[in-house]
C-alpha atoms as a PDB file:
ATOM      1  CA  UNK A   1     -76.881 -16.235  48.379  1.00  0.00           C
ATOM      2  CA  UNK A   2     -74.006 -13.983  48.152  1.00  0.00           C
ATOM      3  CA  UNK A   3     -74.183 -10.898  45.581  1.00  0.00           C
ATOM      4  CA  UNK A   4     -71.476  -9.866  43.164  1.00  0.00           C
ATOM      5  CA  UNK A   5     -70.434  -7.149  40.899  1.00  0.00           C
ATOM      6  CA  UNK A   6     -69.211  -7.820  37.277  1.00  0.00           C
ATOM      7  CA  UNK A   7     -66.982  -4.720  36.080  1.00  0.00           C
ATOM      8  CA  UNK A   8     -66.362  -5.127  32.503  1.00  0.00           C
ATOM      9  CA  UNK A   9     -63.424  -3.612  31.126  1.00  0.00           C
ATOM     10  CA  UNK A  10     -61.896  -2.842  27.567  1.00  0.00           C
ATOM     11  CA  UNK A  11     -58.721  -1.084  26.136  1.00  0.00           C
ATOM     12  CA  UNK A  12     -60.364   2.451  25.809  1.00  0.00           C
ATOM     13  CA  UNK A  13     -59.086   2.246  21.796  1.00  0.00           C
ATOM     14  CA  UNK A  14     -61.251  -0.411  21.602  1.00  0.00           C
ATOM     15  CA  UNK A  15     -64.367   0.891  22.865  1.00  0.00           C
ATOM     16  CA  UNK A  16     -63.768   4.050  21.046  1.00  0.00           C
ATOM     17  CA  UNK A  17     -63.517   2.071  17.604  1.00  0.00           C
ATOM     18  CA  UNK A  18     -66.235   0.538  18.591  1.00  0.00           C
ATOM     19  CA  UNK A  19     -68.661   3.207  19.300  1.00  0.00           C
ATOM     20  CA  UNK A  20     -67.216   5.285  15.873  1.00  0.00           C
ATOM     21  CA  UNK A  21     -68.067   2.130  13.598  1.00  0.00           C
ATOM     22  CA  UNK A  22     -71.202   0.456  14.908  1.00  0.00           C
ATOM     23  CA  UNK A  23     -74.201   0.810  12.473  1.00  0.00           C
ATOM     24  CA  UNK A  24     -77.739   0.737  14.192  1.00  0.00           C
ATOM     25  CA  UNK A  25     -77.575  -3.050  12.420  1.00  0.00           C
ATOM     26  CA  UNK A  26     -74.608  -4.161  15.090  1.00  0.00           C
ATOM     27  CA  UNK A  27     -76.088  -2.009  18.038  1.00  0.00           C
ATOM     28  CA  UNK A  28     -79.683  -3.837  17.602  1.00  0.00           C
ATOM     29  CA  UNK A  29     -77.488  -6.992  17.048  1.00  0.00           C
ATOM     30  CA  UNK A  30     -75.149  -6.442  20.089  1.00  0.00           C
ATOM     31  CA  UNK A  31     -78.292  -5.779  22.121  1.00  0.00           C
ATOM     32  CA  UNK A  32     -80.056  -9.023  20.866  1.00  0.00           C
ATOM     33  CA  UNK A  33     -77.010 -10.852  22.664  1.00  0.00           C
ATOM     34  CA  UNK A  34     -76.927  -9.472  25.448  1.00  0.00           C
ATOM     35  CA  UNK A  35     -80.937 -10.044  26.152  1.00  0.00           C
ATOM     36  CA  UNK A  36     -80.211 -13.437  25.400  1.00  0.00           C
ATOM     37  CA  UNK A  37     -76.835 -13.840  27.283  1.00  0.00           C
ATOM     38  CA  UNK A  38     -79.232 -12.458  30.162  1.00  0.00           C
ATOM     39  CA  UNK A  39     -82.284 -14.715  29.451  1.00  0.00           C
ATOM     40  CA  UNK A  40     -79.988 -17.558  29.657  1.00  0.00           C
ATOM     41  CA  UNK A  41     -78.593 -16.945  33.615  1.00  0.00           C
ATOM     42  CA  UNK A  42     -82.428 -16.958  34.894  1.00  0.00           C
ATOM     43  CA  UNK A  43     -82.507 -15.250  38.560  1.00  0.00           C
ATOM     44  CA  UNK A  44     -78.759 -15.539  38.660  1.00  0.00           C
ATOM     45  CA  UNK A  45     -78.923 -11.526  37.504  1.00  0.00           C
ATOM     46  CA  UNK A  46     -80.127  -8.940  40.117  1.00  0.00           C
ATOM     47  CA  UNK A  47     -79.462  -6.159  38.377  1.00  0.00           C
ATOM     48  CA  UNK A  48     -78.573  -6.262  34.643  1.00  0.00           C
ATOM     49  CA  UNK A  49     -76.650  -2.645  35.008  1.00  0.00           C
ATOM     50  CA  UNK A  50     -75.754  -0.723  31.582  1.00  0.00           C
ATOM     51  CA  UNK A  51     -72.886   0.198  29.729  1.00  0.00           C
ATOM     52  CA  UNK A  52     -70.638   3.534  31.801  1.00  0.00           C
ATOM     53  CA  UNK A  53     -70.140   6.967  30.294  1.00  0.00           C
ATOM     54  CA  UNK A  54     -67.544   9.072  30.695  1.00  0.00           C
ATOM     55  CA  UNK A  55     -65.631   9.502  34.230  1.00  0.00           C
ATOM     56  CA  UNK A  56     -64.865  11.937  36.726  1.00  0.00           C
ATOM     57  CA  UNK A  57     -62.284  11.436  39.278  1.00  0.00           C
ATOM     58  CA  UNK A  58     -62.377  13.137  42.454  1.00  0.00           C
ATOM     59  CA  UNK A  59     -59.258  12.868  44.629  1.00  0.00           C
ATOM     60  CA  UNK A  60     -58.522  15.052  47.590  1.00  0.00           C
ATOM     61  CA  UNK A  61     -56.992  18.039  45.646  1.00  0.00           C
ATOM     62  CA  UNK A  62     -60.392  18.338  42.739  1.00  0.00           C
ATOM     63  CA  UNK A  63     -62.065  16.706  40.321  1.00  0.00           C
ATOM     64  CA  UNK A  64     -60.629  15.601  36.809  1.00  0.00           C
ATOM     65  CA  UNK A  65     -61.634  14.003  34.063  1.00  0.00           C
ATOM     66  CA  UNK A  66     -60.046  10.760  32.833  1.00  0.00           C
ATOM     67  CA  UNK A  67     -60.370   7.880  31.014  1.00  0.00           C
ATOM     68  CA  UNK A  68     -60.430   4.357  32.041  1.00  0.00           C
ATOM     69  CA  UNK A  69     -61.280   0.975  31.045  1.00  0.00           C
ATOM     70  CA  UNK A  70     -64.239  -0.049  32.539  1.00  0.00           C
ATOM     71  CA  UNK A  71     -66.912   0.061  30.236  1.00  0.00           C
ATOM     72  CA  UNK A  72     -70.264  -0.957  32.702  1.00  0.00           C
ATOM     73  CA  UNK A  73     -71.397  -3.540  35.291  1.00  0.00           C
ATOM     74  CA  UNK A  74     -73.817  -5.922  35.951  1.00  0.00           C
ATOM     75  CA  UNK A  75     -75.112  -6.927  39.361  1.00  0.00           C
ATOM     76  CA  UNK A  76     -75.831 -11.053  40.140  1.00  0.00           C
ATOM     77  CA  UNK A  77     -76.104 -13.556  43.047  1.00  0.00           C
ATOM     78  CA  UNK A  78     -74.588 -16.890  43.634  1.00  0.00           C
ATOM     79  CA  UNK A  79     -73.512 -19.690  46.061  1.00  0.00           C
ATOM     80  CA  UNK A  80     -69.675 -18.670  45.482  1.00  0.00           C
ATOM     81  CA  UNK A  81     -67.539 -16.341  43.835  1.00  0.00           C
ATOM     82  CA  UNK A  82     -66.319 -19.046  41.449  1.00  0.00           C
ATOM     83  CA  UNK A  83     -69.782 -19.680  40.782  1.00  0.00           C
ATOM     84  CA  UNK A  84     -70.514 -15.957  40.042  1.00  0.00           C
ATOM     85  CA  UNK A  85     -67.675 -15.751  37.625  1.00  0.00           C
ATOM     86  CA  UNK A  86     -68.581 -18.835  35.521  1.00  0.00           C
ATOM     87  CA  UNK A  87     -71.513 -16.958  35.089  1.00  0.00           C
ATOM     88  CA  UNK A  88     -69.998 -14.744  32.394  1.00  0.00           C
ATOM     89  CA  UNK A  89     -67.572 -16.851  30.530  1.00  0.00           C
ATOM     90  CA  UNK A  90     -69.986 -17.162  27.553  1.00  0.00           C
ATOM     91  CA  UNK A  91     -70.472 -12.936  27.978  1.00  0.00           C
ATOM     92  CA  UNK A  92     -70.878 -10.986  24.677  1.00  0.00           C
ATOM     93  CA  UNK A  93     -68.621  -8.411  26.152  1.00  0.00           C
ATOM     94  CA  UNK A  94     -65.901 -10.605  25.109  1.00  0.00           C
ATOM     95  CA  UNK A  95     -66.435  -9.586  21.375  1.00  0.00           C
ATOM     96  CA  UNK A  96     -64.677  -6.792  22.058  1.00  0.00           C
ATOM     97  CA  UNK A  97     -60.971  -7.431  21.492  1.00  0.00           C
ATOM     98  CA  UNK A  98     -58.825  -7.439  25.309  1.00  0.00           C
ATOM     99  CA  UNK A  99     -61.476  -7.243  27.302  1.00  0.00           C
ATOM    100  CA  UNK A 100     -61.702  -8.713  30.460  1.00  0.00           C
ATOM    101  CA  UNK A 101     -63.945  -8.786  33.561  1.00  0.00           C
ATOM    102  CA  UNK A 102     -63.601  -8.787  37.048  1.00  0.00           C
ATOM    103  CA  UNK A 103     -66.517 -10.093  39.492  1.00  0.00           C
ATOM    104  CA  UNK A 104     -65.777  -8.863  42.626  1.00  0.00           C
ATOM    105  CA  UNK A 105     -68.064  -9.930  46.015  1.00  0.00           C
ATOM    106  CA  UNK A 106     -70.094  -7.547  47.715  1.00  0.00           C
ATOM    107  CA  UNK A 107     -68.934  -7.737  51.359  1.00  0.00           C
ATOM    108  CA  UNK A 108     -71.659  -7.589  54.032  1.00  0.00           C
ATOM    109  CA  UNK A 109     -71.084  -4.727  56.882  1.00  0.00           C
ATOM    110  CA  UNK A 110     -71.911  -5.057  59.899  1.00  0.00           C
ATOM    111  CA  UNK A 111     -74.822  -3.659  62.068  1.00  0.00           C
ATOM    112  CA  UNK A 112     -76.440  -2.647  58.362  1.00  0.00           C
END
């Protein structure tokens, strides 16, 4: 089996409304989805991964701070890459509004 890794992204207005008007009612809630979103896709999930902070960018002249849309990840393995990505087209990450995900395949290297 291959492995993947699901990047989810949101429009950084989004997620910020988000995290200023969740009660601990829609956290506990949001939480109870996702345990069951995860339930649901069996051994299909390596890693379940966690929701992604804030962001430092280091280029070759420093280190910034910026902002940027993706919001966590979420490790799995399939047969395929289209099989990986029908994984998550029932995702609760798509209760936030314009968000998106992109499954990407981990590539093997060589001599590792």
């Amino acid at each position: 089996m291959k492995k993947y890794l699901a990047l989810y992204l949101a429009p950084v207005p989004e997620l910020e409304k988000m995290m200023k008007s969740s009660t601990p009612e829609d956290m506990k809630k949001g939480m109870e989805d996702w345990m069951k979103w995860s339930e649901s896709k069996g051994k299909s999930i390596v890693d379940l991964g966690a929701p992604l902070g804030t962001t430092k960018r280091v280029t070759a002249r420093g280190i910034s701070d910026v902002k940027n849309e993706v919001a966590g990840y979420t490790l799995v393995q399939s047969e395929s890459h289209d099989a990986a990505a029908k994984l998550f087209e029932d995702c609760p990450h798509f209760d936030i509004p314009g968000s998106s995900i992109d499954v990407l395949e981990i590539m093997e290297m060589p001599g590792m």
